[in-house]
Protein backbone atom coordinates (compact mmCIF):
# COMPACT_ATOMS: atom_id res chain seq x y z
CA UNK A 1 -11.24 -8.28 -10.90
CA UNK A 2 -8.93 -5.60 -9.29
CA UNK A 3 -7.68 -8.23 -7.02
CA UNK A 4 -7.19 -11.08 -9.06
CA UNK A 5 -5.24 -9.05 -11.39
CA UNK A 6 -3.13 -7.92 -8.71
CA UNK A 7 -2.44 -11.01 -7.31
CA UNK A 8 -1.30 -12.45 -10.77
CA UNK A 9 1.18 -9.62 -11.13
CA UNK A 10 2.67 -10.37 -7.49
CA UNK A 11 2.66 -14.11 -8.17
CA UNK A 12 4.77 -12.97 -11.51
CA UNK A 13 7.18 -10.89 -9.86
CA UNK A 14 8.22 -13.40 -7.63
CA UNK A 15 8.98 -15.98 -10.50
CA UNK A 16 10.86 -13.91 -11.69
CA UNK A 17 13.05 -13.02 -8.65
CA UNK A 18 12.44 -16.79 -7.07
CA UNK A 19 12.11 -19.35 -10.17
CA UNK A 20 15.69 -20.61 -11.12
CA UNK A 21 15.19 -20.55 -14.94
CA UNK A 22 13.63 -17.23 -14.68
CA UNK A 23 16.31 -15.41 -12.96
CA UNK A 24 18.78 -16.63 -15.46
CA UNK A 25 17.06 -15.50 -18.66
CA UNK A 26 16.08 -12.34 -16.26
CA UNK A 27 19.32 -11.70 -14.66
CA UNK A 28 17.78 -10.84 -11.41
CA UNK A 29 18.84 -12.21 -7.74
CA UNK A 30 16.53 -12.80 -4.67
CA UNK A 31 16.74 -10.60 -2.01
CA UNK A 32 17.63 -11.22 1.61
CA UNK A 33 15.55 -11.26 5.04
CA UNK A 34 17.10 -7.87 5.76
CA UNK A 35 16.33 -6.53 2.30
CA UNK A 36 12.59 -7.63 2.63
CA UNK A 37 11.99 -6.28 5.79
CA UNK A 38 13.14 -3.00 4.93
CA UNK A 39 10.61 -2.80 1.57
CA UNK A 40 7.92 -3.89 4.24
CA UNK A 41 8.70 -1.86 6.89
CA UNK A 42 8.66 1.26 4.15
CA UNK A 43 5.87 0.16 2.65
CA UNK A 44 3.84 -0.86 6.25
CA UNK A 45 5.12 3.14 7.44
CA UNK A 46 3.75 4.42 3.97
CA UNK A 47 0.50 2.74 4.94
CA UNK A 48 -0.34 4.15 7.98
CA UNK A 49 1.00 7.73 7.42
CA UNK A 50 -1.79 7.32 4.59
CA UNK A 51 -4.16 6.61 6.66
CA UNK A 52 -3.21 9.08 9.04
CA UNK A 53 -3.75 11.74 6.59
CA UNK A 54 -7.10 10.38 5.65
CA UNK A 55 -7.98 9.66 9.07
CA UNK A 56 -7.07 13.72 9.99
CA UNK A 57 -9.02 14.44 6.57
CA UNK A 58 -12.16 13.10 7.48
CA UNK A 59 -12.11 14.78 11.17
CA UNK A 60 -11.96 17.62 9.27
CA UNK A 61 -14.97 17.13 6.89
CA UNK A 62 -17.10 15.84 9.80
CA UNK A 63 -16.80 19.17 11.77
CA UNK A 64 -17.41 21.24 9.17
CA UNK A 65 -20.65 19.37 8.52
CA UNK A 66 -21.18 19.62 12.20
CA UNK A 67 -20.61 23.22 11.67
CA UNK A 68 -23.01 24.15 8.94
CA UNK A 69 -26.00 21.45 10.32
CA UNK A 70 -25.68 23.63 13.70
CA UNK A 71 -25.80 27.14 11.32
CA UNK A 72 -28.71 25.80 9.66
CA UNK A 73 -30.47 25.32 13.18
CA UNK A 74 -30.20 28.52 14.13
């Protein structure tokens, strides 16, 4: 459901940049190679300092399990 409704709203915002008619009644312009490739380069860094950070987060979890399992032992 999540991704179909996603998917609708992406297919939407590109009539509206993309589709002749639309971008008149819209007023909006399509955007360059150069200006794409910045939003996905942001976008694609955004990404994987996220999942850096959740990468680094569950490191941290799993020792601290490792931690009180080996308490518990002794």
């Amino acid at each position: 459901m999540l991704i179909t409704t996603v998917s609708i709203s992406f297919i939407t915002q590109l009539a509206l940049i993309y589709v002749g008619f639309m971008q008149k009644i819209f007023h909006t312009a399509p955007l360059g190679g150069g200006d794409l490739g910045i939003i996905l380069g942001l976008a694609m860094g955004s990404f994987w300092v996220h999942e850096g950070r959740r990468w680094y987060e569950r490191r941290l979890d799993r020792d601290e399990v490792w931690v009180g399992s080996v308490g518990e032992l002794a």
